[in-house]
Protein backbone atom coordinates (compact mmCIF):
# COMPACT_ATOMS: atom_id res chain seq x y z
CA UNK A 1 0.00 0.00 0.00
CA UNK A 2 1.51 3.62 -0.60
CA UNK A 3 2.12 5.80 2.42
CA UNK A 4 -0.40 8.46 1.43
CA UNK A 5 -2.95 5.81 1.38
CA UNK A 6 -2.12 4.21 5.27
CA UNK A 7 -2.43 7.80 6.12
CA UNK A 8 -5.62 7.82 4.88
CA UNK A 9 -6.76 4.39 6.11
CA UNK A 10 -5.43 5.49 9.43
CA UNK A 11 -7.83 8.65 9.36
CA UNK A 12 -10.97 7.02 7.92
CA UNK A 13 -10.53 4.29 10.95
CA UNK A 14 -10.10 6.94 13.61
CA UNK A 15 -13.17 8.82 11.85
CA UNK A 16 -15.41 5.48 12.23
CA UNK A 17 -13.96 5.15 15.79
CA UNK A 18 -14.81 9.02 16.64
CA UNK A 19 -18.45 8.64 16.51
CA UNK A 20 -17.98 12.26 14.67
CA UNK A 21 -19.86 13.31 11.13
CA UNK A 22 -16.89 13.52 8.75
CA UNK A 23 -17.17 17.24 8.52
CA UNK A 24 -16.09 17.81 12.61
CA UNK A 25 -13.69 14.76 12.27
CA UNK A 26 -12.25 16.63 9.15
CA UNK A 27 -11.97 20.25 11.06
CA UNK A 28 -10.49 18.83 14.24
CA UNK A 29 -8.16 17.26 11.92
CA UNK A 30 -7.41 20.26 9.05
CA UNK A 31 -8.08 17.84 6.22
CA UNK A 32 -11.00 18.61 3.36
CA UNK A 33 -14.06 16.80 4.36
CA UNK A 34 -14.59 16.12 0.74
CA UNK A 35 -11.06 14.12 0.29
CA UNK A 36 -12.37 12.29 4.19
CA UNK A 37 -15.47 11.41 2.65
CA UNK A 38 -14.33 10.20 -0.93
CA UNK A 39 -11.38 7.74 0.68
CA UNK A 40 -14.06 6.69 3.09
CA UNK A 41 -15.89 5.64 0.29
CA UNK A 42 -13.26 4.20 -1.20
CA UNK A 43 -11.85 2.05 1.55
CA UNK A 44 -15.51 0.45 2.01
CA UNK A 45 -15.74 -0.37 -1.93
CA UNK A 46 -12.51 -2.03 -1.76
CA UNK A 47 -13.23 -3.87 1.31
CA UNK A 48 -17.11 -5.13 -0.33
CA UNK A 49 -14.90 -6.18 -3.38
CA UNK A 50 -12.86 -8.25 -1.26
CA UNK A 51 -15.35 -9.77 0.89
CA UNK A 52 -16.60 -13.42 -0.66
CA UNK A 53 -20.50 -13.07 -1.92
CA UNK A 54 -23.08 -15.66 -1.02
CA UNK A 55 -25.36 -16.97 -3.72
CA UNK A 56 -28.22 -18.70 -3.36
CA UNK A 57 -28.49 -22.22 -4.50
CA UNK A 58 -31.76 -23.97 -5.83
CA UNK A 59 -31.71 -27.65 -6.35
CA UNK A 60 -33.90 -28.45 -9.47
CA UNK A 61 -34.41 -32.35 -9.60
CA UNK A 62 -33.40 -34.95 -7.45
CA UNK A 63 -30.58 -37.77 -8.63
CA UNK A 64 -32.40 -41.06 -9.16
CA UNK A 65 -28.85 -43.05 -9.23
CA UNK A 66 -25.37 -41.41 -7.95
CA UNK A 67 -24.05 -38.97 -10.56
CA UNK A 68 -20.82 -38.81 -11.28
CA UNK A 69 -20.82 -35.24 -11.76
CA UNK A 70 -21.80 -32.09 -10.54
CA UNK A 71 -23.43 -29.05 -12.22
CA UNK A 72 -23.31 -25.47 -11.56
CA UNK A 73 -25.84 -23.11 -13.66
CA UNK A 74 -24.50 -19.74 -12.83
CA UNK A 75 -26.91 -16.60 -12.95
CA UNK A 76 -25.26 -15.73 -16.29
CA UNK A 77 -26.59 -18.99 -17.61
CA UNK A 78 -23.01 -20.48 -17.94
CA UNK A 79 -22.92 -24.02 -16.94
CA UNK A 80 -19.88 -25.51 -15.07
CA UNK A 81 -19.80 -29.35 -14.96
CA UNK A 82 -17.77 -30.66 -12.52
CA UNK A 83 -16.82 -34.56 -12.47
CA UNK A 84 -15.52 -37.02 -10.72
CA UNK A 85 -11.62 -36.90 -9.57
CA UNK A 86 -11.71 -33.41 -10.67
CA UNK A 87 -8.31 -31.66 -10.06
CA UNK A 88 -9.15 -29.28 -6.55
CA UNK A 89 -6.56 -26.53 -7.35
CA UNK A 90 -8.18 -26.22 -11.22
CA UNK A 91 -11.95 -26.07 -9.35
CA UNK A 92 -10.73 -23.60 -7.11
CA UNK A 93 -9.10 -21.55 -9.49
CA UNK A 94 -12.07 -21.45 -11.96
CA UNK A 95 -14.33 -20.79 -8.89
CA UNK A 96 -12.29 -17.85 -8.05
CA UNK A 97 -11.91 -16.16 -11.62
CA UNK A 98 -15.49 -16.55 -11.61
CA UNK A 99 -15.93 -14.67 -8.40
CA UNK A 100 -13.83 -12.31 -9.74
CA UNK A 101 -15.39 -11.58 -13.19
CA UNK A 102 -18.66 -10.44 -11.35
């Protein structure tokens, strides 16, 4: 992380911990209230961006005889079949670029 932007992560925590509106925090502080607001809008994007989404899951049929495989239909209609003795790391990496891409 660059310096300038601790300094600002240090500010926007001790904001959060003031219980102060940003423009008093900003005053007591002699920073713009503007630049205090917009990096305390930016530190909370980052951290949503960063912070692993639940989706919900609805199962559609029920297996008459043990599959083999599993299927994934993902909001964007994409289907991921997964099957058996499937290579972990590979799921986990297509999981996670798929997280990502969002």
């Amino acid at each position: 992380m660059k310096p300038k932007e601790d300094i600002w992560r240090a500010r926007v925590e001790r904001l959060i911990a003031s219980g102060q509106s940003a423009r008093e925090f900003a005053a007591a502080e002699g920073v713009n209230p503007k630049s205090l607001s917009g990096y305390k809008s930016h530190f909370a994007r980052q951290a949503r961006e960063r912070t692993p989404q639940l989706v919900k899951v609805r199962v559609t049929s029920q297996a008459t005889e043990p599959s083999s495989a599993l299927e994934v239909v993902l909001p964007s209609g994409a289907v991921l079949r997964v099957t058996a003795g499937c290579d972990e790391t590979l799921l986990r990496k297509v999981v996670r670029a798929l997280g990502e891409s969002r």
